[in-house]
N, C-alpha and C. Protein backbone atom coordinates (compact mmCIF):
# COMPACT_ATOMS: atom_id res chain seq x y z
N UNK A 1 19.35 -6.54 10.46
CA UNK A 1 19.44 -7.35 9.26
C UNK A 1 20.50 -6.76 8.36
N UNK A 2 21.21 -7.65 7.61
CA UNK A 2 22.63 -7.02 6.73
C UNK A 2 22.02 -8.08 5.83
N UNK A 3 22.23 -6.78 4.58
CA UNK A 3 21.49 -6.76 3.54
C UNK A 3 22.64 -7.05 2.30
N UNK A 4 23.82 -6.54 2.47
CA UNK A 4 25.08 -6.99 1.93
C UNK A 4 25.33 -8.33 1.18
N UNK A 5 25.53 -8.59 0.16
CA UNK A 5 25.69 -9.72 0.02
C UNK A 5 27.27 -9.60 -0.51
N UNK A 6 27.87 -10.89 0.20
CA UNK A 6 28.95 -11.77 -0.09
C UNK A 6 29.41 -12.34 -1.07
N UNK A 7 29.43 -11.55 -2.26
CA UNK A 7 30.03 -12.21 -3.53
C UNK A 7 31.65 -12.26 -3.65
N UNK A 8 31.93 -13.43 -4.03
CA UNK A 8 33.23 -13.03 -3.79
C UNK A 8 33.85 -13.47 -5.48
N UNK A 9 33.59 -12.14 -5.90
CA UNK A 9 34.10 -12.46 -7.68
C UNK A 9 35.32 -12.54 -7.89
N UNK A 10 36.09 -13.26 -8.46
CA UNK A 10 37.06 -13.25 -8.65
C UNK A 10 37.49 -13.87 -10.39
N UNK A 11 38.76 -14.34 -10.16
CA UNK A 11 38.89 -14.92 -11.65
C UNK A 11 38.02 -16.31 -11.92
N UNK A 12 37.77 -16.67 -11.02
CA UNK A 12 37.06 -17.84 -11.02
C UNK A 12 35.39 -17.45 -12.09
N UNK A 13 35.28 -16.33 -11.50
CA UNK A 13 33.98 -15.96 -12.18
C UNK A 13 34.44 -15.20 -13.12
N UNK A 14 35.03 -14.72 -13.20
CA UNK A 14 35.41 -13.76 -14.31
C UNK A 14 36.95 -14.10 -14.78
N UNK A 15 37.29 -15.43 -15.37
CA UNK A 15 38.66 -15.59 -15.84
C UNK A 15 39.01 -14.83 -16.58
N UNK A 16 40.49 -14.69 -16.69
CA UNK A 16 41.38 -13.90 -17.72
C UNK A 16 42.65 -14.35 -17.99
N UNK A 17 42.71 -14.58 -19.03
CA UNK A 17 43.77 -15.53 -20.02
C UNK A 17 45.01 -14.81 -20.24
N UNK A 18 44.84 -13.69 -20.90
CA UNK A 18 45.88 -12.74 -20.88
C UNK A 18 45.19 -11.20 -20.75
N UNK A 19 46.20 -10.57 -21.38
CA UNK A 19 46.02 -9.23 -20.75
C UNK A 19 44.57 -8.62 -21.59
N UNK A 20 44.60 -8.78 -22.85
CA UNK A 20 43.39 -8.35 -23.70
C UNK A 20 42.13 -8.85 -23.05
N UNK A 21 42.21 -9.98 -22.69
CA UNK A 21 41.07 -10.41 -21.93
C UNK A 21 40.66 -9.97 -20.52
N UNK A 22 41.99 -9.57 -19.71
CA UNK A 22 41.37 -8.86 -18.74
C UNK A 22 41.38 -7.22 -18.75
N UNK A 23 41.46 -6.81 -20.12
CA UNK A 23 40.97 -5.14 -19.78
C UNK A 23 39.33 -5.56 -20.33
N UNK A 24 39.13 -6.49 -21.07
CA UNK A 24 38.00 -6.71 -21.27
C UNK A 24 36.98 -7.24 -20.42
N UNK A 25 37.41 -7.74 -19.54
CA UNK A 25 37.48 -8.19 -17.92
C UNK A 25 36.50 -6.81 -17.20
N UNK A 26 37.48 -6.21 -16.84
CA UNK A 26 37.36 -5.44 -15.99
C UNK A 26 36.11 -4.30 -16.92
N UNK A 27 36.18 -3.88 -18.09
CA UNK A 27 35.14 -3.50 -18.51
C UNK A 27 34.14 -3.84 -18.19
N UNK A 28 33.76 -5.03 -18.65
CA UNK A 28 33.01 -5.98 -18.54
C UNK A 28 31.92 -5.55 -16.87
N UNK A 29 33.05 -5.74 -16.24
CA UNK A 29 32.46 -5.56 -14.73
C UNK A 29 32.16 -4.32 -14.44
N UNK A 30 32.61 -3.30 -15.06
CA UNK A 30 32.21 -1.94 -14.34
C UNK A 30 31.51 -1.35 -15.17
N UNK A 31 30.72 -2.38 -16.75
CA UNK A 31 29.34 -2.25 -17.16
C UNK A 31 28.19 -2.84 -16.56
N UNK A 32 28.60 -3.72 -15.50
CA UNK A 32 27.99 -4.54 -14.92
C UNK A 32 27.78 -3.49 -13.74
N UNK A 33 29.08 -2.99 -13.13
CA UNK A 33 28.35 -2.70 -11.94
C UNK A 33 27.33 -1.71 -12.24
N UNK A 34 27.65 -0.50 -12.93
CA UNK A 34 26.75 0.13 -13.57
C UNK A 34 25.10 0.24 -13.95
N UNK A 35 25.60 -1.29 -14.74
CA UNK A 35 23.79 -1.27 -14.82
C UNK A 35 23.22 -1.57 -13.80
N UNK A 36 23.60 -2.57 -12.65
CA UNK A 36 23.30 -3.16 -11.61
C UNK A 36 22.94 -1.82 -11.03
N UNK A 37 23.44 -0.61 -10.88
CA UNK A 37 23.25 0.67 -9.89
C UNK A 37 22.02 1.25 -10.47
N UNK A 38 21.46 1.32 -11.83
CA UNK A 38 20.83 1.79 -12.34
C UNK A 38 19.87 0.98 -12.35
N UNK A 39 19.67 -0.14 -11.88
CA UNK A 39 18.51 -0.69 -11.60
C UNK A 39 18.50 -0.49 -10.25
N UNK A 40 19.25 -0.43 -9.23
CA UNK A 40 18.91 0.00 -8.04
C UNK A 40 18.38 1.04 -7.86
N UNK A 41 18.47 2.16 -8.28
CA UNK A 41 17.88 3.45 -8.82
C UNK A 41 16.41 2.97 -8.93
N UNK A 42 16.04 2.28 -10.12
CA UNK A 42 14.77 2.29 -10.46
C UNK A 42 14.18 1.70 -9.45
N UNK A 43 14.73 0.58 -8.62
CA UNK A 43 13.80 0.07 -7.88
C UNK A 43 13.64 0.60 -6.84
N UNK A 44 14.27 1.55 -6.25
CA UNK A 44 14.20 2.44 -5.45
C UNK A 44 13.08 3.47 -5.69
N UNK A 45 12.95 4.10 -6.75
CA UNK A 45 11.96 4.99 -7.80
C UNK A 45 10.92 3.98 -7.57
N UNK A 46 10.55 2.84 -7.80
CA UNK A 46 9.68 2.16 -7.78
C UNK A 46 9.38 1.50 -6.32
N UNK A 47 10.14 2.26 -5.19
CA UNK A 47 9.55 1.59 -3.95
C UNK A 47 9.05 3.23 -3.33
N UNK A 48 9.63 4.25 -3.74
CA UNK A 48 8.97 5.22 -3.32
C UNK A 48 7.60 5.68 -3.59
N UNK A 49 7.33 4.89 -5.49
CA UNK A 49 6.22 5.04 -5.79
C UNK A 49 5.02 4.49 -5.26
N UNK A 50 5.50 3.18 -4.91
CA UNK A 50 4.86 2.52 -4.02
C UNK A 50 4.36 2.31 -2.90
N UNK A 51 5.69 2.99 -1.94
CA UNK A 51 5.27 3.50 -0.84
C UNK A 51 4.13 4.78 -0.96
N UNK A 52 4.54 5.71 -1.77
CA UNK A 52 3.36 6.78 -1.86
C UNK A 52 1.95 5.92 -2.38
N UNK A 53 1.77 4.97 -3.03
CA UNK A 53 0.35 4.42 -3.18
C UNK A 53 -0.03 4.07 -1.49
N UNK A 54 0.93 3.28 -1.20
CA UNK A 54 0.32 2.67 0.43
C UNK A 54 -0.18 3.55 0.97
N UNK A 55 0.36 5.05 0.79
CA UNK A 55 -0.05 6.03 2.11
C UNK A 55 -1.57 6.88 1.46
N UNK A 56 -1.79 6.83 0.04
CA UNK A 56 -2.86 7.10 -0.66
C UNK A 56 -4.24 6.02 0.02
N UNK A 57 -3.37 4.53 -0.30
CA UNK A 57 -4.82 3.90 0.14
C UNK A 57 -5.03 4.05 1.78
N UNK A 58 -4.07 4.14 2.49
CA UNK A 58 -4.79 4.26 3.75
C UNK A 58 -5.34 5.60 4.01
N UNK A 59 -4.84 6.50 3.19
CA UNK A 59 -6.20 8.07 3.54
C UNK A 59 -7.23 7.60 3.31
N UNK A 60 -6.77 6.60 2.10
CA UNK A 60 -8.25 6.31 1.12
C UNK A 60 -9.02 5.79 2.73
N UNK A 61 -8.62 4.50 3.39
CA UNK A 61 -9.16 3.40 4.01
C UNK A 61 -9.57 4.52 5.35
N UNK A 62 -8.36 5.84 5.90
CA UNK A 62 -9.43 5.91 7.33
C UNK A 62 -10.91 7.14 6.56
N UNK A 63 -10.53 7.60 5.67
CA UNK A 63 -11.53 8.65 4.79
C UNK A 63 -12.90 7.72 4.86
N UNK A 64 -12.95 5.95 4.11
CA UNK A 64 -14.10 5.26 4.21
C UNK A 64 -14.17 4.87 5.90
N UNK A 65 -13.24 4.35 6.66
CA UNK A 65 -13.98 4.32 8.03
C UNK A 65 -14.53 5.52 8.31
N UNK A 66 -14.38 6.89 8.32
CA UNK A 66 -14.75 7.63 8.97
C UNK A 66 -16.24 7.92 7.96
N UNK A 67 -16.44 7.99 7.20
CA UNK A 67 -18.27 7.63 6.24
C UNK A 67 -18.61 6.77 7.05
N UNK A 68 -18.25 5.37 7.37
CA UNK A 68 -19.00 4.10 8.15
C UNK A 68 -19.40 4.96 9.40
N UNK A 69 -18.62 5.28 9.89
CA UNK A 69 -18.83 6.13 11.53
C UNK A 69 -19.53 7.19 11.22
N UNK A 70 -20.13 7.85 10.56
CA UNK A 70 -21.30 9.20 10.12
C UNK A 70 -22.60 8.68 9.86
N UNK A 71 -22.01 7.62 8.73
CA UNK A 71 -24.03 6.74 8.30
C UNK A 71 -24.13 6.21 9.28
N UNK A 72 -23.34 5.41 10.52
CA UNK A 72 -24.14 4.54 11.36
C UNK A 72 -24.05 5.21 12.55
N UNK A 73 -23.74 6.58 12.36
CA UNK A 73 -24.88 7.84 13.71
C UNK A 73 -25.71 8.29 13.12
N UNK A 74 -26.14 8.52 11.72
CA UNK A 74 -27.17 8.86 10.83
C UNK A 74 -28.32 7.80 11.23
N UNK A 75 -28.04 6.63 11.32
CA UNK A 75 -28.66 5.34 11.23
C UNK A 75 -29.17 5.40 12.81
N UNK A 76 -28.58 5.79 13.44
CA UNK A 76 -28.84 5.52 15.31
C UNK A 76 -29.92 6.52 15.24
N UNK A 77 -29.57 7.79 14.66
CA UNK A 77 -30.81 9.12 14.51
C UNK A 77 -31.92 9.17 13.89
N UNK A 78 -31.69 8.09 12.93
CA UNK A 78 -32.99 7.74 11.99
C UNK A 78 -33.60 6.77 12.96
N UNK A 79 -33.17 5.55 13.48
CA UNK A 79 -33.76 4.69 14.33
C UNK A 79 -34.63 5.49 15.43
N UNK A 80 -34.39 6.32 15.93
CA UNK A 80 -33.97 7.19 17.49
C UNK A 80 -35.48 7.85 16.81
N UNK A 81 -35.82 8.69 15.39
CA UNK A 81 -36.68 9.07 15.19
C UNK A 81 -38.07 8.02 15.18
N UNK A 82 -37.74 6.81 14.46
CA UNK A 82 -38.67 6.33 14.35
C UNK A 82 -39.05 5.60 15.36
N UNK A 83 -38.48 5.80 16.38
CA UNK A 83 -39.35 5.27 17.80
C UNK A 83 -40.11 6.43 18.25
N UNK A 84 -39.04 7.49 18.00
CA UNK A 84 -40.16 8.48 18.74
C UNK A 84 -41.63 8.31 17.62
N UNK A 85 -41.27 8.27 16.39
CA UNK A 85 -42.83 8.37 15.48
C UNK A 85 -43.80 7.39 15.75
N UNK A 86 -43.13 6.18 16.16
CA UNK A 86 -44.36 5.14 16.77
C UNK A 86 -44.79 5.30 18.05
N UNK A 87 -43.75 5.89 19.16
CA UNK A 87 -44.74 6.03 20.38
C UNK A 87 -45.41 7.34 19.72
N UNK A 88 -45.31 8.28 19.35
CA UNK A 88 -46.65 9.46 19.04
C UNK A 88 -48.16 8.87 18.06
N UNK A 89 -47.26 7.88 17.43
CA UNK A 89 -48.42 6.65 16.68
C UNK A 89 -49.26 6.20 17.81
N UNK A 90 -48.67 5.71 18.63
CA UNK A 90 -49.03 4.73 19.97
C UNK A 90 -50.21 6.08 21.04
N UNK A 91 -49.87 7.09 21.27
CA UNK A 91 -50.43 8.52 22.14
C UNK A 91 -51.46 8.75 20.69
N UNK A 92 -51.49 9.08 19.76
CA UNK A 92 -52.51 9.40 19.01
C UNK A 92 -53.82 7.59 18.65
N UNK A 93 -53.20 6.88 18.82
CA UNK A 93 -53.70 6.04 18.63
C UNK A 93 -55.17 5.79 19.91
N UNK A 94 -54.30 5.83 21.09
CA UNK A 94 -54.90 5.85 22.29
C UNK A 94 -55.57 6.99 22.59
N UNK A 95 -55.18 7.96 21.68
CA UNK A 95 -56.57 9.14 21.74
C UNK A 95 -57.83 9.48 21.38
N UNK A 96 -57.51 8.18 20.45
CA UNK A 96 -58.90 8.43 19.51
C UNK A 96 -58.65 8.56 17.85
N UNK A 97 -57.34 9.27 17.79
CA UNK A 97 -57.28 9.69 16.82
C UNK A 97 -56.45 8.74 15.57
N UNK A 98 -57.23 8.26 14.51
CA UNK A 98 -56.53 7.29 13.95
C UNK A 98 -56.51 7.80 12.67
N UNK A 99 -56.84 8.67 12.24
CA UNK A 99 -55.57 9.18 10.85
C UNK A 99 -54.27 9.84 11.56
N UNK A 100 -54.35 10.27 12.31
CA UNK A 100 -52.99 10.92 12.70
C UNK A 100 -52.15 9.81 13.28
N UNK A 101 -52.80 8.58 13.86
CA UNK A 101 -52.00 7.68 13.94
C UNK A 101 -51.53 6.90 13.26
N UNK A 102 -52.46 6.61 12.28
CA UNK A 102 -51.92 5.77 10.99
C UNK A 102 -50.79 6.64 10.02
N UNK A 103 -50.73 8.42 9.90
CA UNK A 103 -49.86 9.22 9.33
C UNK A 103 -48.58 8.54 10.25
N UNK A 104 -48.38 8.89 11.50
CA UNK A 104 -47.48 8.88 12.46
C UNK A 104 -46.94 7.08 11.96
N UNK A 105 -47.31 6.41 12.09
CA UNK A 105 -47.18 5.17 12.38
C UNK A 105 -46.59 4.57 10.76
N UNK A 106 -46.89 5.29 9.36
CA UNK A 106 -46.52 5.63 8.02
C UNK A 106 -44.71 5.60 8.63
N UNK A 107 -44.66 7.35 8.68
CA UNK A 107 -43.41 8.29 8.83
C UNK A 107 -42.40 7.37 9.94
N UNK A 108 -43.25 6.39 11.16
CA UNK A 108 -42.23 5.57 11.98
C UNK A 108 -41.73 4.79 10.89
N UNK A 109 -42.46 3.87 10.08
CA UNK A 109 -41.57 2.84 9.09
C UNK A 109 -40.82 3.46 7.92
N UNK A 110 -41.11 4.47 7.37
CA UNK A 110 -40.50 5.84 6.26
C UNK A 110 -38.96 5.51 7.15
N UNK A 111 -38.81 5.97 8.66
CA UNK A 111 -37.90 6.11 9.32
C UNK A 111 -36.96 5.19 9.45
N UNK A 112 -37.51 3.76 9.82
CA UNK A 112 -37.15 2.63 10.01
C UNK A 112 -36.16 2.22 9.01
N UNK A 113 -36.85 2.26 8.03
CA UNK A 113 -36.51 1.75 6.46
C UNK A 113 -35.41 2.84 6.50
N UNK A 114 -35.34 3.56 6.32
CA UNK A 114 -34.05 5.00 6.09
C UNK A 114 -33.00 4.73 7.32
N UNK A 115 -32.89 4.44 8.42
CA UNK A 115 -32.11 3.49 9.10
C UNK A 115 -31.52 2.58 8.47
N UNK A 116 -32.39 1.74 8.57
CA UNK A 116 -31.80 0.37 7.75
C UNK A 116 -30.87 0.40 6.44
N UNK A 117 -31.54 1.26 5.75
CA UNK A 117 -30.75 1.66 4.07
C UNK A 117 -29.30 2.61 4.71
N UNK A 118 -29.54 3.17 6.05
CA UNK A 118 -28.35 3.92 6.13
C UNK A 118 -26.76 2.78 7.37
N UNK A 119 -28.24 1.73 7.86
CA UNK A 119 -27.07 0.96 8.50
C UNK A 119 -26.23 -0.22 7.44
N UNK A 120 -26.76 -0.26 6.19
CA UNK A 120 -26.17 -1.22 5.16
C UNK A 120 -25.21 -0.36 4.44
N UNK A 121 -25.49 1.03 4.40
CA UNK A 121 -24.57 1.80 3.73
C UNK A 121 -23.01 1.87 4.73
N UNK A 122 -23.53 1.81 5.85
CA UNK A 122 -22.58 2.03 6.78
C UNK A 122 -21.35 0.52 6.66
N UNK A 123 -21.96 -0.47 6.49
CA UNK A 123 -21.86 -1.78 6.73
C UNK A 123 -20.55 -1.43 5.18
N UNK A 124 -21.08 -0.81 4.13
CA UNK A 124 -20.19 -1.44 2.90
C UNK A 124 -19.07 -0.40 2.93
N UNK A 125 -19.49 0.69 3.76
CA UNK A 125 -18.07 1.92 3.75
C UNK A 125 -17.15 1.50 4.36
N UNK A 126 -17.88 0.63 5.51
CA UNK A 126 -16.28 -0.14 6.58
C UNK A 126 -16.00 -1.21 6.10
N UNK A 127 -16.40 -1.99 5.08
CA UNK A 127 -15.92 -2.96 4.13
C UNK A 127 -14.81 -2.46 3.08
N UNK A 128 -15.12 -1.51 2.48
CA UNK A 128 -14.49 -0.75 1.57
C UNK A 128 -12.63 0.22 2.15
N UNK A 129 -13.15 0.24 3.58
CA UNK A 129 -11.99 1.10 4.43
C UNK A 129 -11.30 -0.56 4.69
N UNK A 130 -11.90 -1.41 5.38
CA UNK A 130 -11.40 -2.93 5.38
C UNK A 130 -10.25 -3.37 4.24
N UNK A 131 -10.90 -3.34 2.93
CA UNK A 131 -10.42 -3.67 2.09
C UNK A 131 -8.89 -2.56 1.53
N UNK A 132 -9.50 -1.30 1.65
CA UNK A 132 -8.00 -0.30 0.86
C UNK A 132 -6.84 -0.16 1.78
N UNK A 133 -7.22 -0.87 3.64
CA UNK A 133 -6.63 -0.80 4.23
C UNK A 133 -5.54 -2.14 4.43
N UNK A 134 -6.45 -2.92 3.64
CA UNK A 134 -5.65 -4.04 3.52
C UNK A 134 -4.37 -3.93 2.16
N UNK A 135 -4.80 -3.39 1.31
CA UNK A 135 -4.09 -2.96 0.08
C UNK A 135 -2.94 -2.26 0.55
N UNK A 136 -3.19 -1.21 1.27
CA UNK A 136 -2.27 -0.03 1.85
C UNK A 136 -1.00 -1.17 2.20
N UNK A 137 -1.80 -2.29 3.19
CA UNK A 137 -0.55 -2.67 3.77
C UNK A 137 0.30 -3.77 3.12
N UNK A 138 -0.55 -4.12 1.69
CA UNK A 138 0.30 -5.02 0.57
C UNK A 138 1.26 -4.17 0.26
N UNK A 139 0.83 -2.76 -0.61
CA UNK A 139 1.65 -1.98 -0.99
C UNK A 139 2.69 -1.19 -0.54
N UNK A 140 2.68 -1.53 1.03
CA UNK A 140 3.89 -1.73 1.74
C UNK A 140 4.81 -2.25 1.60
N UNK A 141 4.21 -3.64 1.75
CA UNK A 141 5.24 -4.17 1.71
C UNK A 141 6.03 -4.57 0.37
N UNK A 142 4.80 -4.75 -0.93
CA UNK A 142 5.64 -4.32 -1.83
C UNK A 142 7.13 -3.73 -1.96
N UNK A 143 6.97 -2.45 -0.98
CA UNK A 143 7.54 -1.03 -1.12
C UNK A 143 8.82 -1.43 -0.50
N UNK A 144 8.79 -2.20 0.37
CA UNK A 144 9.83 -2.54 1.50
C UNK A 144 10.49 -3.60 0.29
N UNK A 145 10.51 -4.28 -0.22
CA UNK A 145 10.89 -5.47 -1.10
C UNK A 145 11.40 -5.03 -1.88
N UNK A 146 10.89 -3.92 -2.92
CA UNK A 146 11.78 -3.28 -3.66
C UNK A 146 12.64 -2.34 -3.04
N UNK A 147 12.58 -2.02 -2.06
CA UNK A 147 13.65 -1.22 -1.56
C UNK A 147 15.00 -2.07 -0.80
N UNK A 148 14.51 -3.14 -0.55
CA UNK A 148 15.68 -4.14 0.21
C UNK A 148 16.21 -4.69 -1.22
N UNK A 149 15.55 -4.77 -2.76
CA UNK A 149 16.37 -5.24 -3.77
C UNK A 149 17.27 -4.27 -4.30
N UNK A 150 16.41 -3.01 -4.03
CA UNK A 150 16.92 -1.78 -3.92
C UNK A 150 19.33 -1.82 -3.33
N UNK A 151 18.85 -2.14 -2.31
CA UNK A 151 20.21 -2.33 -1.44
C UNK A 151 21.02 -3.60 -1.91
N UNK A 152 20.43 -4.68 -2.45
CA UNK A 152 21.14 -5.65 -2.59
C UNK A 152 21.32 -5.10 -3.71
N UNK A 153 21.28 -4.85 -4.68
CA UNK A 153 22.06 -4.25 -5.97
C UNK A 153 22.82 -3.43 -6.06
N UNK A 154 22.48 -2.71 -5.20
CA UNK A 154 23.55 -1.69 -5.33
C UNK A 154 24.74 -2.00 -4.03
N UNK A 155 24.42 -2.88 -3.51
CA UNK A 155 25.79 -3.57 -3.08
C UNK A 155 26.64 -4.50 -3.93
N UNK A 156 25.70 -4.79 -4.75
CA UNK A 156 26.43 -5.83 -5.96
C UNK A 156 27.43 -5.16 -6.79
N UNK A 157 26.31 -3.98 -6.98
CA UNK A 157 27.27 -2.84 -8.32
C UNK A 157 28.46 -2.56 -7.54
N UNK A 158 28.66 -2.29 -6.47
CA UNK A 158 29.82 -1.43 -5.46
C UNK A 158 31.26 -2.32 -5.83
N UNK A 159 30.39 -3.79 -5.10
CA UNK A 159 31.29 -4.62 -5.29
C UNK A 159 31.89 -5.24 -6.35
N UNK A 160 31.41 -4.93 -7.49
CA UNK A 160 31.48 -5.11 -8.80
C UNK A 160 32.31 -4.06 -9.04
N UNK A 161 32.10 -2.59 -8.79
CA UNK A 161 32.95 -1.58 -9.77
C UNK A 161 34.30 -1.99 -8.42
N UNK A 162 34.59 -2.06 -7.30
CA UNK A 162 35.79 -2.61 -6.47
C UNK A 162 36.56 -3.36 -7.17
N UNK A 163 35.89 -4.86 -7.68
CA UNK A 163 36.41 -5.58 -8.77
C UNK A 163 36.92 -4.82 -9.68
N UNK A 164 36.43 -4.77 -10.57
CA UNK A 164 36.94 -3.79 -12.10
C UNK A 164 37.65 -2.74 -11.44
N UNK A 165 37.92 -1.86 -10.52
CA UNK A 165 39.29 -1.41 -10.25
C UNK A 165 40.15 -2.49 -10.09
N UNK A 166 40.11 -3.67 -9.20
CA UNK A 166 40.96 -4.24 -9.14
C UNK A 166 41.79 -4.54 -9.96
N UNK A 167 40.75 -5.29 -10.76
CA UNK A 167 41.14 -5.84 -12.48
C UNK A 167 41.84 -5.08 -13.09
N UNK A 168 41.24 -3.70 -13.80
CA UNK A 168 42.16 -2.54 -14.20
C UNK A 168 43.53 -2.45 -13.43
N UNK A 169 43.84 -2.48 -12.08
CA UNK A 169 45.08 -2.09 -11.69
C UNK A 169 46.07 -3.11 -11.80
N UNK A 170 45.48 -4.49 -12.15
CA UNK A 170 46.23 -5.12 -12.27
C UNK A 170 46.60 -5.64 -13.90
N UNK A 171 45.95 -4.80 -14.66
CA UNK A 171 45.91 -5.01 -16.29
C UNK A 171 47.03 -3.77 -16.47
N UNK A 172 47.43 -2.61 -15.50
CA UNK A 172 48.32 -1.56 -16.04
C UNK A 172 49.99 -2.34 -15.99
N UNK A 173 50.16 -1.91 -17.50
CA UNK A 173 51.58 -2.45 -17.76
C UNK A 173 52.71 -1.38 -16.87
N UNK A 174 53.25 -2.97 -16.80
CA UNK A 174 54.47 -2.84 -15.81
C UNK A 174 55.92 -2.34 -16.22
N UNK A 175 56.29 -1.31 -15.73
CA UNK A 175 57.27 -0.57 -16.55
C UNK A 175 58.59 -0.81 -15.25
């Protein structure tokens, strides 16, 4: 991709009548190109800044996937317990023994429930990594946009201060 743009300034855009007018001319343009560079600058400053947010939110985004992936092995271990607490519910039950099964058979749903609260937690951390990961990749491209205006300006300014030499060399009196 060529990012260059094709201006082709001349007197047409920038007439000059006589000579006062074209040193004023050529000023003119190589305040122009100037500022034009100095906003390329900034937007450059402002695509690096940007780019550094993108790379913030995606620590941010794999930091929350990797929480989603901890609570929902937390959640498999909590589940994993409370089966084991209902079959020992289920063996004490069939023994005879029914406070220890009704305790046991308590601590299986205690378990259950603590699963569950840990598979919803899991559910909003990979929502949350979903979401900053999606940001990351706005603020990309942000980043890329100001950096390609980045280049088109400061091809403008180039070609602008080229001009205003021109202009100037052709405003020096002829001896």
């Amino acid at each position: 991709m060529h990012l260059t743009p094709n201006l082709r300034l001349s007197e047409e855009a920038f007439p000059a009548s006589d000579s006062g007018d074209a040193a004023a001319t050529s000023d003119e343009l190589a305040d122009a190109a100037l500022a034009l560079d100095a906003d390329a600058v900034e937007l450059a400053a402002e695509a690096v800044a940007t780019e550094a947010l993108a790379i913030e939110l995606a620590e941010d985004a794999v930091i929350a996937d990797e929480l989603a992936g901890e609570l929902a092995a937390e959640a498999v271990v909590a589940e994993a317990v409370a089966v084991e607490l209902a079959a020992e519910a289920l063996e004490a039950d069939a023994a005879g023994d029914a406070d220890a099964a009704a305790e046991l058979a308590a601590e299986a749903i205690e378990a259950d429930e603590i699963a569950a609260e840990l598979v919803e937690e899991a559910v909003a951390a990979e929502a949350v990594a979903v979401e900053l990961a999606e940001e990351a990749v706005v603020a990309d491209a942000v980043a890329e946009e100001l950096l390609e205006e980045a280049v088109i300006e400061e091809a403008v300014a180039e070609e602008l201060a080229e001009e205003a030499v021109a202009t100037a060399s052709d405003e020096e009196p002829k001896t």
